[in-house]
N, C-alpha and C. Protein backbone atom coordinates (compact mmCIF):
# COMPACT_ATOMS: atom_id res chain seq x y z
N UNK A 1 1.30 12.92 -18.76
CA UNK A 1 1.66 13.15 -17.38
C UNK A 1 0.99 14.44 -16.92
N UNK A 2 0.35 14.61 -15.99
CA UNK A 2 -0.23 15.51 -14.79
C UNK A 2 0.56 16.02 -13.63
N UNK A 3 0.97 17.56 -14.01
CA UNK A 3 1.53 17.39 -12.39
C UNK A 3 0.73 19.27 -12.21
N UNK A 4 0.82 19.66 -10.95
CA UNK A 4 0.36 20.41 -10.49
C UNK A 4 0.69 21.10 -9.33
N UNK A 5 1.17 22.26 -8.67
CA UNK A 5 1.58 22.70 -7.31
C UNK A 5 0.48 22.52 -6.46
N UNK A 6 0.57 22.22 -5.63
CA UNK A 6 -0.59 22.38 -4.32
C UNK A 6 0.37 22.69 -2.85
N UNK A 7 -0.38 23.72 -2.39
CA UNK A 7 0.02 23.82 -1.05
C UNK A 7 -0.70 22.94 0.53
N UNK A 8 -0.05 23.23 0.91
CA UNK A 8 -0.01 22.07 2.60
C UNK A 8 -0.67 23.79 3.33
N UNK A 9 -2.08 23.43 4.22
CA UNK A 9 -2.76 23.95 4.68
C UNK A 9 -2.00 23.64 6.26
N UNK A 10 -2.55 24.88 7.41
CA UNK A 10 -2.09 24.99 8.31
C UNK A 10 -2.31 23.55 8.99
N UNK A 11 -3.26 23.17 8.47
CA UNK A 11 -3.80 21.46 9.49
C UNK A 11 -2.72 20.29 8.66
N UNK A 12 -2.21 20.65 8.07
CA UNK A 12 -1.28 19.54 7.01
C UNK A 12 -2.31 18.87 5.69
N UNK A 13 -3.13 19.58 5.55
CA UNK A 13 -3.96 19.07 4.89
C UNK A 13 -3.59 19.86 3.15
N UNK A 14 -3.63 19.05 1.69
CA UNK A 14 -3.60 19.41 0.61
C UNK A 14 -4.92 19.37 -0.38
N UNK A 15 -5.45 19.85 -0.88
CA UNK A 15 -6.39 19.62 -1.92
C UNK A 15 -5.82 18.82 -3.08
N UNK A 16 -6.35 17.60 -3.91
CA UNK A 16 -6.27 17.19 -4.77
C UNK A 16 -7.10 17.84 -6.15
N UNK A 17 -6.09 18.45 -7.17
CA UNK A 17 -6.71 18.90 -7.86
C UNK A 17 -8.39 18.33 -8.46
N UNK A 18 -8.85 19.38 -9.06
CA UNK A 18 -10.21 18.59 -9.70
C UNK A 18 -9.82 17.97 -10.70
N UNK A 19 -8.65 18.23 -11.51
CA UNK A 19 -8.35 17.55 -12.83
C UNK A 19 -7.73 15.98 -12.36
N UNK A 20 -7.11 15.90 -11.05
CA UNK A 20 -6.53 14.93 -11.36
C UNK A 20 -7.65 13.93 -10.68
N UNK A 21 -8.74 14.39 -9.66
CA UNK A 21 -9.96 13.67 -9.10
C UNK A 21 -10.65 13.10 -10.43
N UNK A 22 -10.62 13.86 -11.45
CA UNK A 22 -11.41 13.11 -12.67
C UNK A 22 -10.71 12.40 -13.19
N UNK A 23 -9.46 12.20 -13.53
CA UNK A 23 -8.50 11.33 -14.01
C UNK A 23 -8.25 10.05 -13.17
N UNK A 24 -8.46 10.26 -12.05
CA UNK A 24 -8.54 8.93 -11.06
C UNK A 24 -9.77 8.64 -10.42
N UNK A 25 -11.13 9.40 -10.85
CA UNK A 25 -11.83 9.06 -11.04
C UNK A 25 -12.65 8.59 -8.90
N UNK A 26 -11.75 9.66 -8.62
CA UNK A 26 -11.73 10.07 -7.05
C UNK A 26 -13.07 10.80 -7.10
N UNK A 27 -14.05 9.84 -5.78
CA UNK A 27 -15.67 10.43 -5.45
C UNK A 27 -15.29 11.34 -3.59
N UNK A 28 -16.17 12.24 -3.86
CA UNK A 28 -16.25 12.52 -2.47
C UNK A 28 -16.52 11.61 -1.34
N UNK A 29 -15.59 11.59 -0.52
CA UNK A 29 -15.37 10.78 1.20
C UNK A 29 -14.79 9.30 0.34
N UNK A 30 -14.12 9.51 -0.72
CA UNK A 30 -13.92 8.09 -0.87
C UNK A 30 -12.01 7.73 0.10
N UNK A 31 -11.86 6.54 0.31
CA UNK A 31 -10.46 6.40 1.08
C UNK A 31 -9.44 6.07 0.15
N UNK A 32 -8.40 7.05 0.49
CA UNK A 32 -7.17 7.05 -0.63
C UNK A 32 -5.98 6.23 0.40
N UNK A 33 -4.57 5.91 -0.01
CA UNK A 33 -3.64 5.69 1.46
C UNK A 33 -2.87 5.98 0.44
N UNK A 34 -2.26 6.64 1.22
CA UNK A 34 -0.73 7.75 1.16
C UNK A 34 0.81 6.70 1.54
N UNK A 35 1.27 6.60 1.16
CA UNK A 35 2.44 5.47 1.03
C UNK A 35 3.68 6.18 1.23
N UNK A 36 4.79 6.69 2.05
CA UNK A 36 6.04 7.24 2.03
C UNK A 36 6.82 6.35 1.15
N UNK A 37 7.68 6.38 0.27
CA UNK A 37 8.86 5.84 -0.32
C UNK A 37 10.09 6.46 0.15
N UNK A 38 10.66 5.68 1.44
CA UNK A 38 11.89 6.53 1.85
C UNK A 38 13.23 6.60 0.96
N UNK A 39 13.09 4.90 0.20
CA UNK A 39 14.04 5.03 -1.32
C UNK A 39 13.95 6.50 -2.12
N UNK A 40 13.02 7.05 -2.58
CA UNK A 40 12.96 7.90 -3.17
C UNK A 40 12.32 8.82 -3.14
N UNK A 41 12.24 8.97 -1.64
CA UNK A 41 11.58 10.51 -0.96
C UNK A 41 10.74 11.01 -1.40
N UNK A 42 9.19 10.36 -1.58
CA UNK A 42 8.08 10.38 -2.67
C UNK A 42 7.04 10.01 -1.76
N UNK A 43 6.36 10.56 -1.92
CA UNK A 43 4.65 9.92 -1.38
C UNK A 43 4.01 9.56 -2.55
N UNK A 44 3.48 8.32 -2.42
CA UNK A 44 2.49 7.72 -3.34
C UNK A 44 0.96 7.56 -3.05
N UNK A 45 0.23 7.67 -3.99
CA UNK A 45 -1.47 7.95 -3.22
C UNK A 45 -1.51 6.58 -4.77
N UNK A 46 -2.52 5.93 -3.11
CA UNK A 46 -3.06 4.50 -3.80
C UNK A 46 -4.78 4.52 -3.78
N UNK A 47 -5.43 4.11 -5.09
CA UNK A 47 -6.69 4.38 -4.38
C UNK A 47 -6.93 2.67 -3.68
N UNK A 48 -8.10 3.18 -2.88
CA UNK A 48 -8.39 2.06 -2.06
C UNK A 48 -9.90 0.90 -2.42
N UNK A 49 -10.32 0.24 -2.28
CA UNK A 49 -11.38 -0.22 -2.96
C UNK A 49 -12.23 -0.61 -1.68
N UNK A 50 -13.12 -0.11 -1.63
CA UNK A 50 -13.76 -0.42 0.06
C UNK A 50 -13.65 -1.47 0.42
N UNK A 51 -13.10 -2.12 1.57
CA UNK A 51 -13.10 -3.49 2.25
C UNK A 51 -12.54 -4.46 1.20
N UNK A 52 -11.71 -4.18 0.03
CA UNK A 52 -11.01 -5.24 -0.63
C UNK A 52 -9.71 -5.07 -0.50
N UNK A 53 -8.99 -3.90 -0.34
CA UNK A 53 -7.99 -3.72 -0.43
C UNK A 53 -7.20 -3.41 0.77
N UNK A 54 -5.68 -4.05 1.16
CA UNK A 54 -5.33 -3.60 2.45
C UNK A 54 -3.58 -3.48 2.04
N UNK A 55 -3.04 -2.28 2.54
CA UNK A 55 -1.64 -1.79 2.63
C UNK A 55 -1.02 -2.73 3.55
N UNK A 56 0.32 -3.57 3.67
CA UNK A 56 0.43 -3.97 4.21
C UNK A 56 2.06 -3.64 4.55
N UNK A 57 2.58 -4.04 5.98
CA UNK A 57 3.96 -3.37 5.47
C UNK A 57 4.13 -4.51 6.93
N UNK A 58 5.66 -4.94 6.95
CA UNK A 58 6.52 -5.64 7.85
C UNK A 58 7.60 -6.80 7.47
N UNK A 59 8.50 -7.62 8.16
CA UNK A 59 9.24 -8.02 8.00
C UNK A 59 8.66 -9.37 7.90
N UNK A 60 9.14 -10.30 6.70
CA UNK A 60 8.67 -11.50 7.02
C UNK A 60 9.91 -12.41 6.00
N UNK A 61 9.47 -13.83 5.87
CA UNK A 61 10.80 -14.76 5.68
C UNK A 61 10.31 -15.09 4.33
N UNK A 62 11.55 -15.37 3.39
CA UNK A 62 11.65 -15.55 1.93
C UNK A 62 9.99 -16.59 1.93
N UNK A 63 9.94 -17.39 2.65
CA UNK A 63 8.84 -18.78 2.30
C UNK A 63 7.50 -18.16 2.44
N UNK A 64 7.44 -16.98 3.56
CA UNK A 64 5.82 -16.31 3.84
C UNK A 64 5.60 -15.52 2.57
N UNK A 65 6.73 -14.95 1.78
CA UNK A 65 6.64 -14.07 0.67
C UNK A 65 6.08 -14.49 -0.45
N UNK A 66 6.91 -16.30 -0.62
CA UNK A 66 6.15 -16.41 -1.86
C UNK A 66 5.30 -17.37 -1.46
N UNK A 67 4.42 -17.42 -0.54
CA UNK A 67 3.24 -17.88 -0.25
C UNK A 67 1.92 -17.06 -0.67
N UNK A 68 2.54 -15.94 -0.44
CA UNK A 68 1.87 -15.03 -0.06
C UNK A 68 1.40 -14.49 -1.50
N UNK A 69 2.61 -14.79 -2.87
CA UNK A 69 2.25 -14.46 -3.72
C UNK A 69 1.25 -14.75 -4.56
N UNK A 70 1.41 -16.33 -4.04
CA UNK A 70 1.04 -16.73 -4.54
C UNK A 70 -0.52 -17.46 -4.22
N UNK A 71 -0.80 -17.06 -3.14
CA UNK A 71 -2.13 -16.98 -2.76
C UNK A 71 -3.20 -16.04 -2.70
N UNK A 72 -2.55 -14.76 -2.93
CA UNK A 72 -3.09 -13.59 -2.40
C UNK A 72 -2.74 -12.62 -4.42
N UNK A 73 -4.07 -11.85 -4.68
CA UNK A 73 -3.70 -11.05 -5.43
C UNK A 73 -2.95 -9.66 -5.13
N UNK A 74 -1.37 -10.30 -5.12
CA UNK A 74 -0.74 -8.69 -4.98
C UNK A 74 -0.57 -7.56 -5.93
N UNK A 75 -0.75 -6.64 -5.53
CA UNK A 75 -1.20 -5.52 -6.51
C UNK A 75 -0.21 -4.56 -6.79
N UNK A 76 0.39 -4.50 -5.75
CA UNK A 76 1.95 -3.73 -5.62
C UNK A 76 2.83 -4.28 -4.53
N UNK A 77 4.13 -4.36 -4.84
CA UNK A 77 4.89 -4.78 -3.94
C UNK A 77 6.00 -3.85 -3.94
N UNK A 78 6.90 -4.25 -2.56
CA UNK A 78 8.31 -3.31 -2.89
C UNK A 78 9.08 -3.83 -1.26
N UNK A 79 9.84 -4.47 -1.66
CA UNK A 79 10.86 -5.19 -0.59
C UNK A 79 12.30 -5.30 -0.45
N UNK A 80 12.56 -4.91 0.58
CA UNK A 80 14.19 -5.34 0.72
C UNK A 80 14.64 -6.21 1.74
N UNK A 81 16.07 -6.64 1.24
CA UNK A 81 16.59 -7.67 2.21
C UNK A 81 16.50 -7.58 3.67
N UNK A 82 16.68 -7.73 4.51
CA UNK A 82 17.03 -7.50 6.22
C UNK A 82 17.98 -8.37 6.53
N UNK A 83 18.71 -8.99 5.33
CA UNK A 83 20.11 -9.92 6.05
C UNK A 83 20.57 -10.24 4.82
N UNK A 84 21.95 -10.78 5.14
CA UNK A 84 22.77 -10.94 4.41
C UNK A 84 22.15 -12.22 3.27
N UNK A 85 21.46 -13.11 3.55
CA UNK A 85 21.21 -13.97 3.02
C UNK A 85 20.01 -14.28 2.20
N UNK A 86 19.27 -12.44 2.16
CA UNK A 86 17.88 -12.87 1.98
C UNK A 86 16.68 -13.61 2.62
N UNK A 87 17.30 -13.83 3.66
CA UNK A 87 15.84 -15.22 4.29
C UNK A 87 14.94 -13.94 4.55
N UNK A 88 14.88 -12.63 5.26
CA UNK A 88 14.14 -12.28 5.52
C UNK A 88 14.01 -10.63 5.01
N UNK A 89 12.63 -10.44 4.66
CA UNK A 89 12.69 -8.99 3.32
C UNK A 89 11.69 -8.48 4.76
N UNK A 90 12.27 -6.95 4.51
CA UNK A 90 11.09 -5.55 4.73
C UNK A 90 10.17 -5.68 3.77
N UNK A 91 8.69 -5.66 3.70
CA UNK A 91 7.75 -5.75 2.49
C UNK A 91 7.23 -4.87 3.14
N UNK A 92 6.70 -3.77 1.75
CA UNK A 92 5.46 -3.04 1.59
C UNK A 92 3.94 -3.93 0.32
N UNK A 93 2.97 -4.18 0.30
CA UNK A 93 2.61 -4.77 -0.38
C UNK A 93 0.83 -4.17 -0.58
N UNK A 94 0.79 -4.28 -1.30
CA UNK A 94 -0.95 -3.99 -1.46
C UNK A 94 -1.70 -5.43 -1.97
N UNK A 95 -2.37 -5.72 -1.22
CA UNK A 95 -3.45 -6.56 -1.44
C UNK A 95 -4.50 -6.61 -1.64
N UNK A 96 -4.99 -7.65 -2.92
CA UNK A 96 -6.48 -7.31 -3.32
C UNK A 96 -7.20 -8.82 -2.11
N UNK A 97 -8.26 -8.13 -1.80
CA UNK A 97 -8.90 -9.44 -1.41
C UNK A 97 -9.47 -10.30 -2.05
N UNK A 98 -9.59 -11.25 -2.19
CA UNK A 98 -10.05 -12.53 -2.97
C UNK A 98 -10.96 -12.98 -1.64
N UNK A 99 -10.38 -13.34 -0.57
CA UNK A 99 -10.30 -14.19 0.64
C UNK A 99 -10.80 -13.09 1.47
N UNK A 100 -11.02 -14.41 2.61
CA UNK A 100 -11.15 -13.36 4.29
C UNK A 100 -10.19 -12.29 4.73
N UNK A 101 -10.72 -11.37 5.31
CA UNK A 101 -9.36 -10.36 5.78
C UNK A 101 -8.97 -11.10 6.73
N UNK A 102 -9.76 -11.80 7.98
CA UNK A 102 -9.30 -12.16 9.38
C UNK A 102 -8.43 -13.65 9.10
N UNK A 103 -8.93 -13.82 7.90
CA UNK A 103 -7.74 -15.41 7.16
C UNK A 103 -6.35 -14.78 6.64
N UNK A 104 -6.10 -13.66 5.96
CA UNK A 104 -5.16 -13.35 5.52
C UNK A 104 -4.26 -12.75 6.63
N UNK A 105 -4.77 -12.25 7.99
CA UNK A 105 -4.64 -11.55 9.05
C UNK A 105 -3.34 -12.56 9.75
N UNK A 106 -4.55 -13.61 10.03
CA UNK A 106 -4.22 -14.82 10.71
C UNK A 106 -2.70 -15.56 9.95
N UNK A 107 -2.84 -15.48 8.90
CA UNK A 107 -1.56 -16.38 7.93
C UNK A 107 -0.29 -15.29 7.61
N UNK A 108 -0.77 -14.44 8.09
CA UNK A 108 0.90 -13.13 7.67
C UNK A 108 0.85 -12.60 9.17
N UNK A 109 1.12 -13.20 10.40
CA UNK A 109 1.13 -12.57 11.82
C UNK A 109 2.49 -11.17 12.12
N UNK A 110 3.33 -11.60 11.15
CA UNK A 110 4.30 -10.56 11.21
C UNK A 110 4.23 -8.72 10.54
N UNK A 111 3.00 -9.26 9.79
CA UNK A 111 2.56 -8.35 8.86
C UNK A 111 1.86 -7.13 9.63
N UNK A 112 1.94 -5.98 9.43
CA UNK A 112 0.98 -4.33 10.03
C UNK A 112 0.08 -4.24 8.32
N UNK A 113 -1.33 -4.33 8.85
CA UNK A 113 -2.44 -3.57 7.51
C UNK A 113 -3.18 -2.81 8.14
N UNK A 114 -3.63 -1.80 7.25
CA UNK A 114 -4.73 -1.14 6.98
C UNK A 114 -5.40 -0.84 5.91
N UNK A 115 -6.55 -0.49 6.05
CA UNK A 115 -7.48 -0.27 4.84
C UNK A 115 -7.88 0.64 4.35
């Protein structure tokens, strides 16, 4: 395990150590996404894979979920209920692309991504 203090610059901005850039193997201008976990009051840094990978986060119904699993390489997930019954989860999810983005776009309409 790696951990390290870093301070928050007047712009909100932090440096990532050099030790841990070599350990994750982080290139200059490459795109990272920063993930809040309000469960456990944590920011998570995901690396990103140019144009394959997309964060995805919104509410959708038990049947889009495991469609979704099962079509799509998910890479991380993390969901909760929004009703008593389960039909419909809050999802956070990371997706690898296999497929079109504007196909995966199109088939999860409830869904917010970025890349």
């Amino acid at each position: 395990m790696f951990s390290e203090v870093v301070k928050v610059d007047s712009k909100g901005r932090i440096t990532i150590p050099a030790t841990l850039r070599l350990l994750l193997n982080i290139s200059d201008g490459e795109k990272l996404i920063l993930v809040f976990d309000e469960d456990n009051n944590k920011i998570e840094l995901h690396l990103s894979k140019p144009n394959r990978t997309l964060f995805c986060s919104g509410v959708i119904s038990r049947d889009t979920l495991l469609r979704l699993l099962k079509e799509y390489n998910i890479d991380n997930i993390s969901c909760r209920c929004k009703d008593n019954h389960c039909d419909f989860y809050h999802c956070k999810i990371f997706v690898e692309l296999s497929k079109d983005k504007d196909e995966f776009m199109k088939n999860s309409p409830n869904i917010r991504c970025i890349e």
